[in-house]
N, C-alpha and C. Protein backbone atom coordinates (compact mmCIF):
# COMPACT_ATOMS: atom_id res chain seq x y z
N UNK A 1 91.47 126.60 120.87
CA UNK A 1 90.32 125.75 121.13
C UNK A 1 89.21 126.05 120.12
N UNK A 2 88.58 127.25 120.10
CA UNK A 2 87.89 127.36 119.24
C UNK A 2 87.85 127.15 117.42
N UNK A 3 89.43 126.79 117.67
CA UNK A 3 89.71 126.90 116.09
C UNK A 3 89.43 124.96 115.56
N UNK A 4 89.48 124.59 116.79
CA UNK A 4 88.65 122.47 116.80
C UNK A 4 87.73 122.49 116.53
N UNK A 5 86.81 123.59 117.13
CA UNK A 5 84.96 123.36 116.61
C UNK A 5 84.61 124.23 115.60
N UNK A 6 85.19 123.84 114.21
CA UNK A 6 85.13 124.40 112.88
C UNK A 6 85.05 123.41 111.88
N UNK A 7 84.79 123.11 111.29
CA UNK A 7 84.87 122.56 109.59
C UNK A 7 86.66 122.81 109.50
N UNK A 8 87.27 121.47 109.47
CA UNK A 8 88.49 120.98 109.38
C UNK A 8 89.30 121.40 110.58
N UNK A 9 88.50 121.93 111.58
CA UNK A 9 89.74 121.98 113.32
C UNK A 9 90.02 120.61 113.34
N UNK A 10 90.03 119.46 113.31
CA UNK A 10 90.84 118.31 113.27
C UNK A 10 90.90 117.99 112.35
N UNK A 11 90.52 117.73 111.36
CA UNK A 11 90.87 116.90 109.97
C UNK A 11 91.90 117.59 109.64
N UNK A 12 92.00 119.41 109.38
CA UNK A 12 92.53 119.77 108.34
C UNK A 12 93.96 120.10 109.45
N UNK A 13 93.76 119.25 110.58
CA UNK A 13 95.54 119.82 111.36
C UNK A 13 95.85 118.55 111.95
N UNK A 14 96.98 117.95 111.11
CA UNK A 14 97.81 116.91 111.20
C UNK A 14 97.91 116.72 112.80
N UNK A 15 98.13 117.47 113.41
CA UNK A 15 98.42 117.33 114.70
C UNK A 15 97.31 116.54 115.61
N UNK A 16 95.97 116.96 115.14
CA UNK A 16 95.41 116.21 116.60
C UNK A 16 94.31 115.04 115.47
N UNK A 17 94.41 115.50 113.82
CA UNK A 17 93.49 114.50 112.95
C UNK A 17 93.39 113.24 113.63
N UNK A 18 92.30 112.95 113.67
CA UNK A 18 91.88 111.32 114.12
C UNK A 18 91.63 110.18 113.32
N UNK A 19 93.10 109.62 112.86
CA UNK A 19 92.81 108.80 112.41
C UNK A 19 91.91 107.13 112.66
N UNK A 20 91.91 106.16 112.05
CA UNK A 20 91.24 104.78 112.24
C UNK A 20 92.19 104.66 113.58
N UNK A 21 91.36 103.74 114.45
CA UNK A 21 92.44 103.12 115.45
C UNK A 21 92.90 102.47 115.31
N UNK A 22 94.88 102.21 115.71
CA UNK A 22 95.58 101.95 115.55
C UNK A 22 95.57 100.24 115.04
N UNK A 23 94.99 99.60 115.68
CA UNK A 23 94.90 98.08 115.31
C UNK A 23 93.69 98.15 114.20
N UNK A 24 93.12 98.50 113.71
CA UNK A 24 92.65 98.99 112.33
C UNK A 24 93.17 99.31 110.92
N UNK A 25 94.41 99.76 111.45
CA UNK A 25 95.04 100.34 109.78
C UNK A 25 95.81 99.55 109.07
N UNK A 26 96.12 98.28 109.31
CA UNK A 26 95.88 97.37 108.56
C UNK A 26 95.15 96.73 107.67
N UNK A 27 93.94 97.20 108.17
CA UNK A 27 92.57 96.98 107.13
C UNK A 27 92.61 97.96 106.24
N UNK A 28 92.78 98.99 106.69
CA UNK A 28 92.54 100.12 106.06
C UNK A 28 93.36 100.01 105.07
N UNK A 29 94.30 99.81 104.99
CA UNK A 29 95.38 99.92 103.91
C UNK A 29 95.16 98.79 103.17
N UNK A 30 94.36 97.16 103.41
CA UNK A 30 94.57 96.53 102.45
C UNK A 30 92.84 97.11 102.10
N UNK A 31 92.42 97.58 102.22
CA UNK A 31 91.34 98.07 101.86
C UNK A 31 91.40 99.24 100.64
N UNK A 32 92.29 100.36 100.89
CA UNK A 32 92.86 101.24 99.97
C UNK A 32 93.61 100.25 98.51
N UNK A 33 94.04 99.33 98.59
CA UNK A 33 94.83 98.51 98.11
C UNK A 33 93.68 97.62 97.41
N UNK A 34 92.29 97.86 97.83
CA UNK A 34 91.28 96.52 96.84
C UNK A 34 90.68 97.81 96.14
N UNK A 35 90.81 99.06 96.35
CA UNK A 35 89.84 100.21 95.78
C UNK A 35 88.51 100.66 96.66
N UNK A 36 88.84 100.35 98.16
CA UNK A 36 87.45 100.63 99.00
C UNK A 36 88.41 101.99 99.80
N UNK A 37 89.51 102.55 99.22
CA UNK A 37 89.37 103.58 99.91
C UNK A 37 88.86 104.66 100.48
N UNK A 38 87.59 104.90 99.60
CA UNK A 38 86.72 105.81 99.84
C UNK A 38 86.17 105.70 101.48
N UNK A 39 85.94 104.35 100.88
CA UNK A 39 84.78 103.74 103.05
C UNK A 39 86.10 104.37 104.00
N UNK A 40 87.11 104.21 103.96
CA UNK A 40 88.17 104.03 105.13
C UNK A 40 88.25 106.09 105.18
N UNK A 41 88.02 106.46 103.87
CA UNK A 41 88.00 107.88 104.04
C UNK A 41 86.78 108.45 104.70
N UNK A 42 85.58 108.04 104.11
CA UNK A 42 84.09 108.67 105.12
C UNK A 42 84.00 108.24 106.58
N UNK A 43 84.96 107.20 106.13
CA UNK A 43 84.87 107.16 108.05
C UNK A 43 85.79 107.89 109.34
N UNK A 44 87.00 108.17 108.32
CA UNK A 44 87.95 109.18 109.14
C UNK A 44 87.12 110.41 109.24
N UNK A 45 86.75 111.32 107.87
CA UNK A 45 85.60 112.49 108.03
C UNK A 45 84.97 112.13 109.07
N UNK A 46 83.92 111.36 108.78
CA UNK A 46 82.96 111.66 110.38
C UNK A 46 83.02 111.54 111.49
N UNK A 47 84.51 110.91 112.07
CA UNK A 47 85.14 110.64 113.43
C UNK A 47 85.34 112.27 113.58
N UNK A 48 86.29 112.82 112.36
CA UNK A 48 86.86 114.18 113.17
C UNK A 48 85.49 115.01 112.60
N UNK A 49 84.57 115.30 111.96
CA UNK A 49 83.32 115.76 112.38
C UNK A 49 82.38 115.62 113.30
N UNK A 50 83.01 114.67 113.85
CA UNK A 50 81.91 114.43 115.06
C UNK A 50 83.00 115.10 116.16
N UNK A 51 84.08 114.79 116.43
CA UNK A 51 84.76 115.45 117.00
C UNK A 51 84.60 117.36 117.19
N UNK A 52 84.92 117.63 115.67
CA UNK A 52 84.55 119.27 115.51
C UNK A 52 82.92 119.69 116.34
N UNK A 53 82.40 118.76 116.32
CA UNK A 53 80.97 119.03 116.32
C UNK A 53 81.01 119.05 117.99
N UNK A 54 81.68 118.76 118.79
CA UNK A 54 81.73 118.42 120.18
C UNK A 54 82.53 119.27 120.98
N UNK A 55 83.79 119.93 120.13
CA UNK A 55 84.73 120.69 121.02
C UNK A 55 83.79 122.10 121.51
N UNK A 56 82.65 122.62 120.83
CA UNK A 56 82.26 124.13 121.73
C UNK A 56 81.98 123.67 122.72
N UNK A 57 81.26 122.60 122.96
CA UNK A 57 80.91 122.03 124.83
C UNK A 57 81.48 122.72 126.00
N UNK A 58 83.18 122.15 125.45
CA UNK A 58 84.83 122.62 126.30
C UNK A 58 84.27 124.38 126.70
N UNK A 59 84.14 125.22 125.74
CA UNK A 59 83.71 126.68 126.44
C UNK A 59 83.16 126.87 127.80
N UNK A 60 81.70 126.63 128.01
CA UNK A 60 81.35 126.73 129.20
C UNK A 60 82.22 125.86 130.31
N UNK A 61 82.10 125.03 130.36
CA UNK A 61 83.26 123.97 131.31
C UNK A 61 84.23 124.72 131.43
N UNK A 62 85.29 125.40 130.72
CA UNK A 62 86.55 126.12 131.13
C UNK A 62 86.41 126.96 131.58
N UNK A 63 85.26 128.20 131.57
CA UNK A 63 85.07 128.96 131.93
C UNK A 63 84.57 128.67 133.32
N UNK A 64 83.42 127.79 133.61
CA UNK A 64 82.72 127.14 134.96
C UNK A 64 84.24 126.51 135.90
N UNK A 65 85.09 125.97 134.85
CA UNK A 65 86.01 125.76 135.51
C UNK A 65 87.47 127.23 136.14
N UNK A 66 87.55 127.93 135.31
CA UNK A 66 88.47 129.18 135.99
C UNK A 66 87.48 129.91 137.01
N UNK A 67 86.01 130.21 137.62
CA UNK A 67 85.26 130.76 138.11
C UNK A 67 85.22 129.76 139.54
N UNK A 68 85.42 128.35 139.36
CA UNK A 68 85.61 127.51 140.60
C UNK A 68 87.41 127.20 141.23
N UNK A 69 88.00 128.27 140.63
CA UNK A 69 89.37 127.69 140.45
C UNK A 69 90.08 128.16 141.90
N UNK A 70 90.39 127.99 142.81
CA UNK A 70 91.31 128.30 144.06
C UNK A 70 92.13 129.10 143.76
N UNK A 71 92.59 129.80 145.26
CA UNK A 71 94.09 130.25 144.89
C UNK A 71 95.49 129.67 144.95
N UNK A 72 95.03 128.29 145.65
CA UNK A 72 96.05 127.33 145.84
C UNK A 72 96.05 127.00 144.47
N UNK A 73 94.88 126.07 143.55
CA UNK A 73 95.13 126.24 141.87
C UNK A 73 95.84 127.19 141.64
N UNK A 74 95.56 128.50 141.42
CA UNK A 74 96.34 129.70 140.93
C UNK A 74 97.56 129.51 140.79
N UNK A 75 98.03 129.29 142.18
CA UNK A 75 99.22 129.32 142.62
C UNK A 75 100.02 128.13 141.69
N UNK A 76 99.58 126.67 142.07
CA UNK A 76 100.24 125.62 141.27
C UNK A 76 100.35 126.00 139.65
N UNK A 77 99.16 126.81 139.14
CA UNK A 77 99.46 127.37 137.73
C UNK A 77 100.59 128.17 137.28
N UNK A 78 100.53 129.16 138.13
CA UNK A 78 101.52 130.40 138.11
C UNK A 78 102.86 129.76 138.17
N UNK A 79 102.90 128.60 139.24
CA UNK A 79 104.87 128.31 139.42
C UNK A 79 104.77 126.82 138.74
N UNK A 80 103.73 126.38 138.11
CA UNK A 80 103.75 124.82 137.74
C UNK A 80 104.52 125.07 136.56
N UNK A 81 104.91 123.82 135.38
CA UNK A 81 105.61 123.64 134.70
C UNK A 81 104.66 123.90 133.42
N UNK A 82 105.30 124.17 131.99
CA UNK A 82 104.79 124.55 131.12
C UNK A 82 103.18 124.37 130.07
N UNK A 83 102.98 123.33 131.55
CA UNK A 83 101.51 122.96 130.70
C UNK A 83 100.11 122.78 132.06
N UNK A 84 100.52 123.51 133.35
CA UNK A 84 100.04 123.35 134.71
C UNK A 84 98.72 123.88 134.56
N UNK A 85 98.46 124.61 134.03
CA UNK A 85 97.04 125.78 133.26
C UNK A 85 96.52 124.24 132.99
N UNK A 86 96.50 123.77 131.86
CA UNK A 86 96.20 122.90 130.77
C UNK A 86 95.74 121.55 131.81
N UNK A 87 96.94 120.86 132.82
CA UNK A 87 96.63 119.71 133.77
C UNK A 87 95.47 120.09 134.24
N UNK A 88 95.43 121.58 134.85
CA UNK A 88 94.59 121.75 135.84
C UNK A 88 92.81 121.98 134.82
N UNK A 89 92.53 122.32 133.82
CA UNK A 89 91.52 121.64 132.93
C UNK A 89 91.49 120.60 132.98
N UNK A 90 92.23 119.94 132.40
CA UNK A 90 92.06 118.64 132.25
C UNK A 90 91.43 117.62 133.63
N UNK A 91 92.17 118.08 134.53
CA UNK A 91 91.68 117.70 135.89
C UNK A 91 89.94 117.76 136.33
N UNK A 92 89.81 119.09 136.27
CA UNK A 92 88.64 119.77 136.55
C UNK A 92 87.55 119.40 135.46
N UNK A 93 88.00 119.19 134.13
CA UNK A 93 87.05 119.02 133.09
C UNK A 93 86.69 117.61 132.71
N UNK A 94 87.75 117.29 132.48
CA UNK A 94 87.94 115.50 131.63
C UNK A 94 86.38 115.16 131.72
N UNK A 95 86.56 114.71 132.64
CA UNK A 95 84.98 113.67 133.16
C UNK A 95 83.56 114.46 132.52
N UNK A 96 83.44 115.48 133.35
CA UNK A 96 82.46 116.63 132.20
C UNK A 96 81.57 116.41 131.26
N UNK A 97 83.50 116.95 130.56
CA UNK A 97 83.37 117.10 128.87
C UNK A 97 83.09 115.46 128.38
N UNK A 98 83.61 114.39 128.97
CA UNK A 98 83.03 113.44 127.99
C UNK A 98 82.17 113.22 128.47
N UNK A 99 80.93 113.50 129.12
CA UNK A 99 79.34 113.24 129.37
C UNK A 99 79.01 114.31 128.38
N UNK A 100 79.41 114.69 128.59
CA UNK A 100 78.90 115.93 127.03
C UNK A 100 79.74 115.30 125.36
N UNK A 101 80.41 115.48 125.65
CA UNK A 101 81.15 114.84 123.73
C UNK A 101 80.58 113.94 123.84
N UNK A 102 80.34 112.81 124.23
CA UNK A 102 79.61 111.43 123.83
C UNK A 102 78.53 111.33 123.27
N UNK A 103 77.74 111.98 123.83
CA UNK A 103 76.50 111.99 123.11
C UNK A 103 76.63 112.74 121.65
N UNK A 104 76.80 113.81 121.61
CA UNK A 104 77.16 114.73 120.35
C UNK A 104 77.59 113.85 119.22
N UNK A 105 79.10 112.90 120.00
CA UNK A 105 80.02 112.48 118.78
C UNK A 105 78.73 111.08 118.03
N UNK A 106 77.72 110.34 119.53
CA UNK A 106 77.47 109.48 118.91
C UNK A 106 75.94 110.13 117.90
N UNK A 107 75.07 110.84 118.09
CA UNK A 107 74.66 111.56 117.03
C UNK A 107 75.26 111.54 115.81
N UNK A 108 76.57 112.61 115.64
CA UNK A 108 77.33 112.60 114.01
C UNK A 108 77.31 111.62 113.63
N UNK A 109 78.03 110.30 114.35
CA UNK A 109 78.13 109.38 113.44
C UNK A 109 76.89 108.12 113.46
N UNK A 110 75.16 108.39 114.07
CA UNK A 110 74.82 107.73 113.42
C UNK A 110 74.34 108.37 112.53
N UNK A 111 74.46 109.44 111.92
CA UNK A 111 73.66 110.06 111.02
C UNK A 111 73.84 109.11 109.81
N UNK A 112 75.23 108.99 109.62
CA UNK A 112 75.73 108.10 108.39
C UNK A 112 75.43 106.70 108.64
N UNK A 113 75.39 106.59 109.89
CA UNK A 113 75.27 104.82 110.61
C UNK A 113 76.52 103.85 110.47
N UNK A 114 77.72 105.11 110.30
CA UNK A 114 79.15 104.31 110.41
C UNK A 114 79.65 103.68 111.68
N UNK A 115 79.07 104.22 112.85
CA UNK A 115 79.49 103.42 114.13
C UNK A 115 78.83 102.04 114.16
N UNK A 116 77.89 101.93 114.01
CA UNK A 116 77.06 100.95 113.22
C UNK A 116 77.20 99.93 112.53
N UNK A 117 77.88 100.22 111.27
CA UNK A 117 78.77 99.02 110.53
C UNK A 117 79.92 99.03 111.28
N UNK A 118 80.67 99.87 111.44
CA UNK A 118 81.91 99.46 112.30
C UNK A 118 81.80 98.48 113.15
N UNK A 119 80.97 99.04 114.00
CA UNK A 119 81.17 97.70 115.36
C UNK A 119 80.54 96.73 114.88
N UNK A 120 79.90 96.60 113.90
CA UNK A 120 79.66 94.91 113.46
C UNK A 120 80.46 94.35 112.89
N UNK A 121 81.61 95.09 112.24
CA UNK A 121 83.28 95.03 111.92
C UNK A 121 84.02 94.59 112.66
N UNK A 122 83.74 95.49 114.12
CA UNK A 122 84.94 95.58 114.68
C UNK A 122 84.66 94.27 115.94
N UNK A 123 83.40 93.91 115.89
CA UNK A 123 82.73 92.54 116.87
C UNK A 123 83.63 91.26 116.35
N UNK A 124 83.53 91.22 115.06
CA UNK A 124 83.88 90.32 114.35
C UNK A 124 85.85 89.84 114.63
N UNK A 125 86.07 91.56 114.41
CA UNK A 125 87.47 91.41 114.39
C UNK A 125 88.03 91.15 115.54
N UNK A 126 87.18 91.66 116.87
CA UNK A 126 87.59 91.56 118.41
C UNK A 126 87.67 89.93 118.54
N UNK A 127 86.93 89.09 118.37
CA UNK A 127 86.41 87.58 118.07
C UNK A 127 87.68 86.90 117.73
N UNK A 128 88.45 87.51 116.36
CA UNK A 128 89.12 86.55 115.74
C UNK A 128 90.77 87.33 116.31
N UNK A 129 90.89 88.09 116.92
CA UNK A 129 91.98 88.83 117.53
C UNK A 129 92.81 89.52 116.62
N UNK A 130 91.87 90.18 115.95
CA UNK A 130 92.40 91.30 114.74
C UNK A 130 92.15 92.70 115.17
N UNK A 131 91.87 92.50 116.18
CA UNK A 131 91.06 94.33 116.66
C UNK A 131 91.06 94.26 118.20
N UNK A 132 91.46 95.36 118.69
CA UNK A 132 92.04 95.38 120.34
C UNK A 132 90.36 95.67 120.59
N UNK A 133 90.10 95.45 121.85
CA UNK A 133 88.53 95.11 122.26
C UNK A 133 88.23 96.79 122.54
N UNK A 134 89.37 97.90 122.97
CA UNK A 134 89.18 98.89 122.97
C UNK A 134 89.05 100.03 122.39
N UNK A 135 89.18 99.12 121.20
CA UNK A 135 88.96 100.33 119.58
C UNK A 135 87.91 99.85 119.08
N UNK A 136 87.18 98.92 119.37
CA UNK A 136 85.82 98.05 118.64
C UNK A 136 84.14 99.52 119.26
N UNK A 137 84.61 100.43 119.87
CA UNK A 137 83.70 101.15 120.18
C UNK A 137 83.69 102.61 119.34
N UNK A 138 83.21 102.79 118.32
CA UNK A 138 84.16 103.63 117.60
C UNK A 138 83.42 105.08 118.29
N UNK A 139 82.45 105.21 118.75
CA UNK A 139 81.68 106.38 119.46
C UNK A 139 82.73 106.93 120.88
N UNK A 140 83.31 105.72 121.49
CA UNK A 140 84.08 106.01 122.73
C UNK A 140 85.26 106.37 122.22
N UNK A 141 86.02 106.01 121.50
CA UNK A 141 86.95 106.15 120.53
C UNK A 141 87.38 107.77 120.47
N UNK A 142 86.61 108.00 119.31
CA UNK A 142 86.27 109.43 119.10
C UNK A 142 86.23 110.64 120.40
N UNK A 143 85.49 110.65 120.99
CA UNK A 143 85.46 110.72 122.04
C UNK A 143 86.85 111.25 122.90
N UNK A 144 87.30 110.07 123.27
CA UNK A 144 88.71 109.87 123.37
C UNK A 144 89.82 110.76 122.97
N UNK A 145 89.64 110.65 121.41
CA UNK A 145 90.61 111.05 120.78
C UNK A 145 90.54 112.97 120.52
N UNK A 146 89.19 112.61 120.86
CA UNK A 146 88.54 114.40 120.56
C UNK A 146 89.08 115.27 121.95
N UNK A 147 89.14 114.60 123.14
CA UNK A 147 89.48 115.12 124.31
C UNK A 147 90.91 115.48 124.45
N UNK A 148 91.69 114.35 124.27
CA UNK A 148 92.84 114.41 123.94
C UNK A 148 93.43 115.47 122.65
N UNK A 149 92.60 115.46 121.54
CA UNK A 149 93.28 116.55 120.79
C UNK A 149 92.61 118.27 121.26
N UNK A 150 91.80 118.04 121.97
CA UNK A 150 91.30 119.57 122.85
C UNK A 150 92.54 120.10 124.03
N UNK A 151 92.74 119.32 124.71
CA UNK A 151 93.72 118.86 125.49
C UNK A 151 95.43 119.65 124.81
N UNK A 152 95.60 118.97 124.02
CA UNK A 152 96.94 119.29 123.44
C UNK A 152 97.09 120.51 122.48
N UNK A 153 95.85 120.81 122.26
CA UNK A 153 95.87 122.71 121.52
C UNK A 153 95.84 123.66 122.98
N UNK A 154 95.42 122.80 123.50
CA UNK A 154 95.64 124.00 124.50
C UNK A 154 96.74 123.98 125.32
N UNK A 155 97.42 122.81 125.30
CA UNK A 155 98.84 122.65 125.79
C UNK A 155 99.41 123.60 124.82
N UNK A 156 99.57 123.71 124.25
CA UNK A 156 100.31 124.33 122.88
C UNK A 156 100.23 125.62 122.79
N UNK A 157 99.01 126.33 123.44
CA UNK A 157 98.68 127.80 123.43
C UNK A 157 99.10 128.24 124.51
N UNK A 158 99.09 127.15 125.61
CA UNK A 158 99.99 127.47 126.51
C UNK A 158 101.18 127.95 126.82
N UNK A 159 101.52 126.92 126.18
CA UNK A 159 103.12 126.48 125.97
C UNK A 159 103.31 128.24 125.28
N UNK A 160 102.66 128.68 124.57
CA UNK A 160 103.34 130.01 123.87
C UNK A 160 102.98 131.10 124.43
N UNK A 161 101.74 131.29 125.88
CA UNK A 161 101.70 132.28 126.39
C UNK A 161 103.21 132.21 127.32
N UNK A 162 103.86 131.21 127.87
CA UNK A 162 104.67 130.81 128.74
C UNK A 162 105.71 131.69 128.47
N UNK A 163 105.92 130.92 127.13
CA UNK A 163 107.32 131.48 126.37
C UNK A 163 107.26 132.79 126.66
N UNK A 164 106.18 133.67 125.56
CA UNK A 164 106.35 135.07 125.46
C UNK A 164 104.83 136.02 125.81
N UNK A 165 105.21 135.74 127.26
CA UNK A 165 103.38 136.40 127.44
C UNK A 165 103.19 137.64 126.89
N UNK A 166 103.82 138.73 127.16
CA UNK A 166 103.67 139.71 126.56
C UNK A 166 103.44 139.72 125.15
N UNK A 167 104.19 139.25 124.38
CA UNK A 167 103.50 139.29 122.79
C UNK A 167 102.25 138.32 122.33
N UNK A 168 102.11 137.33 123.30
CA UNK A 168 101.14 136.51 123.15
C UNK A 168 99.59 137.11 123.89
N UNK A 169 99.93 137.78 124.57
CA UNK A 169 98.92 138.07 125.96
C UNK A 169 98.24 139.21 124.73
N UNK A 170 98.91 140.50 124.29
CA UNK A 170 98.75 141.30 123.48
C UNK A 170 98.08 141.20 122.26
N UNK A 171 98.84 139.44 121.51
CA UNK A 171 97.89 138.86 120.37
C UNK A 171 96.74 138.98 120.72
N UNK A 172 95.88 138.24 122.26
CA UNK A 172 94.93 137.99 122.65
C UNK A 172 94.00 139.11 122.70
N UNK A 173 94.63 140.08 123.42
CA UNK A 173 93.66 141.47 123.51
C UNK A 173 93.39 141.83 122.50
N UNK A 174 94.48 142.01 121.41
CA UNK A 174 94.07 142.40 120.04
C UNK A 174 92.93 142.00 119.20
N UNK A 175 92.61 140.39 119.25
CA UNK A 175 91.69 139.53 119.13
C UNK A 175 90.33 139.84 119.66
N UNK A 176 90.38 139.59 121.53
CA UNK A 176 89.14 140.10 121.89
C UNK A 176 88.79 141.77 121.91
N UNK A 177 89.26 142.64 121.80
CA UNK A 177 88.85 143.97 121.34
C UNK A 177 88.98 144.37 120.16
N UNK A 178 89.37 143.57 118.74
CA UNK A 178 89.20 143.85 117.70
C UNK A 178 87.79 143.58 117.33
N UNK A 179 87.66 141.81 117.85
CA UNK A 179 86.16 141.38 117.54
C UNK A 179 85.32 142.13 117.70
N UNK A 180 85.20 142.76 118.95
CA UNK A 180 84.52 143.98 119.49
C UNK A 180 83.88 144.99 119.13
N UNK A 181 84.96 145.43 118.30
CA UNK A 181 84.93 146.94 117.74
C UNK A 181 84.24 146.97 116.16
């Protein structure tokens, strides 16, 4: 998680990068194809910078969230299936965290004022049925996509305490009592 709210935690990892939305990259590509690739590039940057800029939020919330957590939770964690930790965030957080990322993500991107031209883009394109009405919000978007790729790193860190807690559990201590010391 912490490694999302950094300078390239999404851009620079294929896995959760946020690209244009999907009914978009059509443009994008005949756009790359007239020499305006640059625009289609500052605008991917500041989606997953606005993104980076939003994932520390998730800290307190996970933590507020394991401190409210049951033992019936516990329990569904302990015998749930390889990502039950992760549901049970997601559960507890989702809603939250996007009253918190929203605002953040829509800050980053008016700095540049790309949400801005976009949706006067994407108004246009919703109109003529070139653009799904649910990607024309590029602030909610983001958003979206930022939760979802918070979401799936931590499925993933999961997924490898599961496998091998002991060598993973051990990585961890090593980590928080190295920092430490």
């Amino acid at each position: 998680m912490a490694n999302l709210g950094r300078v390239d935690g999404f851009l620079g990892n294929p896995q959760v990068k946020i690209p244009l939305p999907e009914s978009t990259q059509r443009a994008e590509r005949t756009m790359r194809r007239l020499g305006m690739g640059k625009y289609a590039d500052e605008l991917i940057v500041t989606m997953n910078r606005a993104a980076e800029s939003a994932v520390p939020e998730a800290k307190v919330l996970f933590v507020q969230s394991v401190k409210n957590m049951t033992v019936q939770d516990a329990k569904r964690i302990i015998t749930g299936g390889d990502t039950a930790g992760t549901d049970y965030f997601r559960r507890t957080t989702r809603d939250q965290l996007h009253k918190r990322f929203l605002p953040i993500v829509e800050k980053a991107t008016a700095r540049l004022q790309l949400a801005q031209r976009y949706e006067l883009f994407a108004d246009k394109a919703v109109a003529v049925g070139m653009l799904k009405k649910e990607d024309a919000d590029l602030d909610e978007y983001v958003t979206q996509k930022a939760l979802e790729g918070l979401y799936f790193m931590v499925a993933e860190e999961e997924k490898k305490i599961r496998k091998d807690p002991i060598g993973t559990g051990s990585s961890i201590i090593r980590k928080v009592f190295g920092a430490m010391l």
